[in-house]
Protein backbone atom coordinates (compact mmCIF):
# COMPACT_ATOMS: atom_id res chain seq x y z
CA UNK A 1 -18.29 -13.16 16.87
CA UNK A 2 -19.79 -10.37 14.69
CA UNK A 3 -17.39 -8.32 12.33
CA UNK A 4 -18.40 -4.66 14.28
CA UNK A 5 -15.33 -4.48 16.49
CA UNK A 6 -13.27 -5.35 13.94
CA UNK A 7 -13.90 -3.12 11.71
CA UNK A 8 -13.81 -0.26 14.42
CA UNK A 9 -10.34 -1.37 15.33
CA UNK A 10 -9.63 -1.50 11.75
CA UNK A 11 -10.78 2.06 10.77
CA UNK A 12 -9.21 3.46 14.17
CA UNK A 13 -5.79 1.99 12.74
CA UNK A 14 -6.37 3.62 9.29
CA UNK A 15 -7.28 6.70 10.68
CA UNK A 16 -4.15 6.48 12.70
CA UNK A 17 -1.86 6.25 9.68
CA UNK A 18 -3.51 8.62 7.94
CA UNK A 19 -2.78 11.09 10.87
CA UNK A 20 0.69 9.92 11.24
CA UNK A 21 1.26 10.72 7.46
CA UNK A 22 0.01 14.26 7.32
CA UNK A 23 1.93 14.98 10.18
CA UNK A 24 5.44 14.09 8.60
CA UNK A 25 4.51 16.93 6.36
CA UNK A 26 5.92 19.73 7.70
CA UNK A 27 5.90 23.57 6.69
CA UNK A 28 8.56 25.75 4.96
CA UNK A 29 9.88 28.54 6.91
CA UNK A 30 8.94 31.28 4.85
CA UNK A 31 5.62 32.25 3.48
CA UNK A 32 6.10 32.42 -0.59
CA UNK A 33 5.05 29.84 -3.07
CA UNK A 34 8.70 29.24 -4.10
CA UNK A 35 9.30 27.95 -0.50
CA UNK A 36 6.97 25.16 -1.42
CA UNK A 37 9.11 23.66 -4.43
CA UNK A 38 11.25 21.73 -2.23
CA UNK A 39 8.62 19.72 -0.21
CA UNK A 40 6.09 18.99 -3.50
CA UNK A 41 7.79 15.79 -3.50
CA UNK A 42 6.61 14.90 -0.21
CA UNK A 43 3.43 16.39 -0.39
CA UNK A 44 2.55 14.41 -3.78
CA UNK A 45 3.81 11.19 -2.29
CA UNK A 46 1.74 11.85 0.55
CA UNK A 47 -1.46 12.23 -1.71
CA UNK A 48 -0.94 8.63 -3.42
CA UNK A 49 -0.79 7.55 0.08
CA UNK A 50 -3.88 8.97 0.98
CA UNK A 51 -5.07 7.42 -2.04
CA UNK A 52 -4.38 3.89 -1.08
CA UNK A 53 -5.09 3.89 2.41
CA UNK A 54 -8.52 5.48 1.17
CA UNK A 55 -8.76 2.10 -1.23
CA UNK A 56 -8.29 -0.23 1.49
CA UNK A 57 -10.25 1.67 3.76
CA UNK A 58 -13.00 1.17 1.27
CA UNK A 59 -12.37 -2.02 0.09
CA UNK A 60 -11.96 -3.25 3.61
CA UNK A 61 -15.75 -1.65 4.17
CA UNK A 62 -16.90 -4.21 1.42
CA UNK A 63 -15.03 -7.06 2.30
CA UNK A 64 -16.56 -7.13 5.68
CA UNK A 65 -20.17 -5.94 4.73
CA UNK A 66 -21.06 -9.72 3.64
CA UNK A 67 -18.35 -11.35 6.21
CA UNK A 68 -21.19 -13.40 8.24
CA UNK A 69 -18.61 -14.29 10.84
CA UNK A 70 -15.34 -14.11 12.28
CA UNK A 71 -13.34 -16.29 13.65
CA UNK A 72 -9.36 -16.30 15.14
CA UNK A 73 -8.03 -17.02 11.54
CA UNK A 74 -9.65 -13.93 10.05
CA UNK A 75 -8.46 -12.22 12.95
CA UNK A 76 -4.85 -12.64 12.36
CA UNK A 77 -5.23 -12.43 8.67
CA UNK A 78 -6.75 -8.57 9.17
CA UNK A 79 -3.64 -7.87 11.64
CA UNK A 80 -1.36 -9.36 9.05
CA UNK A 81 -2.78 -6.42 6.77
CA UNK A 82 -3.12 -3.71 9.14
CA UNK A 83 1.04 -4.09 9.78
CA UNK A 84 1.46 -3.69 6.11
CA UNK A 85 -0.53 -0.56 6.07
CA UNK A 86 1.30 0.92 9.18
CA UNK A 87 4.62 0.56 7.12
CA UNK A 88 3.47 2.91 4.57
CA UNK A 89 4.02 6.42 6.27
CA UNK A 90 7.35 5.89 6.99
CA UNK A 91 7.78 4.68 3.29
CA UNK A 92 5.66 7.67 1.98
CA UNK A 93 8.09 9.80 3.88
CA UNK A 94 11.13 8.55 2.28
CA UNK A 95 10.41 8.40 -0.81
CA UNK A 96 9.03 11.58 -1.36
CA UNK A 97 12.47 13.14 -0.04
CA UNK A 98 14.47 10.86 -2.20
CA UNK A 99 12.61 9.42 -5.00
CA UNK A 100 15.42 9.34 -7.35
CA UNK A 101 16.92 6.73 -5.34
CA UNK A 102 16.67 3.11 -5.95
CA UNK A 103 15.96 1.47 -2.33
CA UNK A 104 13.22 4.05 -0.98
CA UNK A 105 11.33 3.28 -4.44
CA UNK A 106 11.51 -0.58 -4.07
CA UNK A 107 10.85 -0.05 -0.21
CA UNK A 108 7.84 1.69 -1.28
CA UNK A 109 6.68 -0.45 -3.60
CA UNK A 110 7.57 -3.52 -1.48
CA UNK A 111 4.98 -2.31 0.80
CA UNK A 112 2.41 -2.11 -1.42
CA UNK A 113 3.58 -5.74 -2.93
CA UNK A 114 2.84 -6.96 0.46
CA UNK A 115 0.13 -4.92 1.61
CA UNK A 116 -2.00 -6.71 -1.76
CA UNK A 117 -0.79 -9.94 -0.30
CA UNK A 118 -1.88 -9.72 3.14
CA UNK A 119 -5.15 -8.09 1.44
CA UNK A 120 -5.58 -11.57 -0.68
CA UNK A 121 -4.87 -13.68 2.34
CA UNK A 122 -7.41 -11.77 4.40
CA UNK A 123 -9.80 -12.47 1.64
CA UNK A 124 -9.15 -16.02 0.89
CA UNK A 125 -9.28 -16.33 4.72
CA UNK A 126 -13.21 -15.11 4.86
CA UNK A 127 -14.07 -17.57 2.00
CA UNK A 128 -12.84 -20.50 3.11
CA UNK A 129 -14.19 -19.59 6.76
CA UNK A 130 -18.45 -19.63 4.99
CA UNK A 131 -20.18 -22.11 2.75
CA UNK A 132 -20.26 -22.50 -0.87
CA UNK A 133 -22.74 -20.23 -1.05
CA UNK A 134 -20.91 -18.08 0.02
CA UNK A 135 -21.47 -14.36 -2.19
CA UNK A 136 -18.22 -13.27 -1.86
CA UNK A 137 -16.87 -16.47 -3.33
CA UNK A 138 -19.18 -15.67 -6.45
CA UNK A 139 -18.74 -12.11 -6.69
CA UNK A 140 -14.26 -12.37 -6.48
CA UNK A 141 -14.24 -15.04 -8.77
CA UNK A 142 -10.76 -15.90 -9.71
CA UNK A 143 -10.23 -12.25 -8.71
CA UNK A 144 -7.88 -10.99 -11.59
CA UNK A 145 -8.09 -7.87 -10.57
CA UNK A 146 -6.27 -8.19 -7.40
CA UNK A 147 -3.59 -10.93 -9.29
CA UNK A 148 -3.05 -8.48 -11.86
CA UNK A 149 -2.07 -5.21 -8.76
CA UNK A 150 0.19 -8.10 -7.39
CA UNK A 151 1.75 -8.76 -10.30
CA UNK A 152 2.42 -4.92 -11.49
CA UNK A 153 3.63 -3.99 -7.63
CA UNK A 154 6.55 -6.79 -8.14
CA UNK A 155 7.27 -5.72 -11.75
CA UNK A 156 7.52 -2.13 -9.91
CA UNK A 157 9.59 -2.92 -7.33
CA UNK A 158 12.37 -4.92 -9.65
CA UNK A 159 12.48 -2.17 -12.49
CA UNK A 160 12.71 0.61 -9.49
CA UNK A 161 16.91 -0.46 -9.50
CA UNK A 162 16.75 0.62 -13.65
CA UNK A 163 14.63 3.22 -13.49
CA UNK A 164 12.64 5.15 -10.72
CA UNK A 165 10.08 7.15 -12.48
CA UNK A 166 8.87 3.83 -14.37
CA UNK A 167 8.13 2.16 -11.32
CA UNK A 168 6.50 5.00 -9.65
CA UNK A 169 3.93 5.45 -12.64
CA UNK A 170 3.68 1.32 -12.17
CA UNK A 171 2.58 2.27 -8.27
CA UNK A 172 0.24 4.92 -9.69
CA UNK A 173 -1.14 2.35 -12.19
CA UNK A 174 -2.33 0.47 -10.11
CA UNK A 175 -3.98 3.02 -7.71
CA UNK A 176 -5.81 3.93 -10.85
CA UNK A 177 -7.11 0.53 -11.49
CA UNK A 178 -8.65 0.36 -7.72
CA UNK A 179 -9.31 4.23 -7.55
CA UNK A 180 -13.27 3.18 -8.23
CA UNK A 181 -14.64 1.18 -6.01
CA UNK A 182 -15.16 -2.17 -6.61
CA UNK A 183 -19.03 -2.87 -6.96
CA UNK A 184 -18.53 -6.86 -7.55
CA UNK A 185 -19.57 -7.23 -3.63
CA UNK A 186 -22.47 -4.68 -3.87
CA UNK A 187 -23.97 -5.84 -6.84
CA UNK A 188 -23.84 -9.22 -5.97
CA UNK A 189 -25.24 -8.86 -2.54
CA UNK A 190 -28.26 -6.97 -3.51
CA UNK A 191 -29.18 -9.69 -6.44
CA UNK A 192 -28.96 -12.32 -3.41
CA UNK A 193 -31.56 -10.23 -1.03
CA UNK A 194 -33.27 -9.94 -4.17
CA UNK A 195 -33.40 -13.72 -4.55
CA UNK A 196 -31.35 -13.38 -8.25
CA UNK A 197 -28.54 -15.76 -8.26
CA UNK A 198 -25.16 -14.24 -7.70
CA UNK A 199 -22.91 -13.44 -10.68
CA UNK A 200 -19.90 -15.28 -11.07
């Protein structure tokens, strides 16, 4: 089985919860920029949203550009992430009307805990499905970067029940750490069509 239909399902699903998101924001009912205050929690919480979905969306793109094969394992393991994912408008939602509070923070950042978890499953899942050889084994290495967003998200969700605003700059951390794409995958996949042994 070839990876094309799963990444179509995969990027309709994304696309999905991106829609769903933008349509939770809804318009004040005047027309004056003070009417606007009110909902700019919503509206930024919907931008870091956007933001992540975008970084999985892209990430995803890589994951599967060297994926040789698929088989019912992998399957599940995408699934496992896309649930994740479709958790986060309703948590982008509620936390943008009541980010002061404690529980839609740690909601919020539970998701994202998880989401990162599911995303490292679905990755270890491809490896250990291909050889060796394999050049995503070479180019995620002990993949520290991905350890490191776990660990932060579960910092962020236990010090959202001190202090809110420190664990929502935690969440925004780490969106800033995967904001550029990673180019591990690329770079290593053009020195192997270029014969170069892959980076580890």
């Amino acid at each position: 089985m070839t990876s094309n239909r799963l990444e179509a399902f995969s990027d309709g699903v994304l696309a999905i919860i991106i829609t769903i998101m933008v349509l939770e924001l809804v318009s004040p009912d005047q027309v004056t920029l003070e009417s606007l205050i009110p909902i700019v929690p919503t509206i930024v919480s919907y931008f870091f949203s956007f933001i992540y979905i975008g970084i999985y969306w892209n990430n995803h793109h890589h994951l599967f550009q060297v994926t040789q094969k698929i088989n019912g394992k992998i399957l599940w393991s995408n699934l496992h992430l896309l649930f994740w994912l479709s958790l986060i408008p309703f948590s982008t939602t509620w936390i943008g009307e009541n980010y002061m509070e404690a529980v839609p923070v740690a909601l919020y950042g539970f998701i994202l805990l998880m989401s990162a978890i599911a995303f490292y499953i679905l990755q270890r899942t491809i490896i250990k499905s291909h050889k060796e050889n394999f050049v995503l084994r070479k180019a995620v290495g002990t993949d520290s970067k991905g350890k490191l967003s776990i660990a932060l998200y579960t910092f962020g969700l236990l010090i959202s029940f001190l202090n809110t605003w420190a664990a929502i700059g935690i969440y925004i951390i780490v969106a800033i750490i995967w904001f550029i794409p990673d180019s591990r995958i690329e770079k290593n996949l053009d020195k192997t069509k270029k014969g170069v042994p892959p980076a580890k």
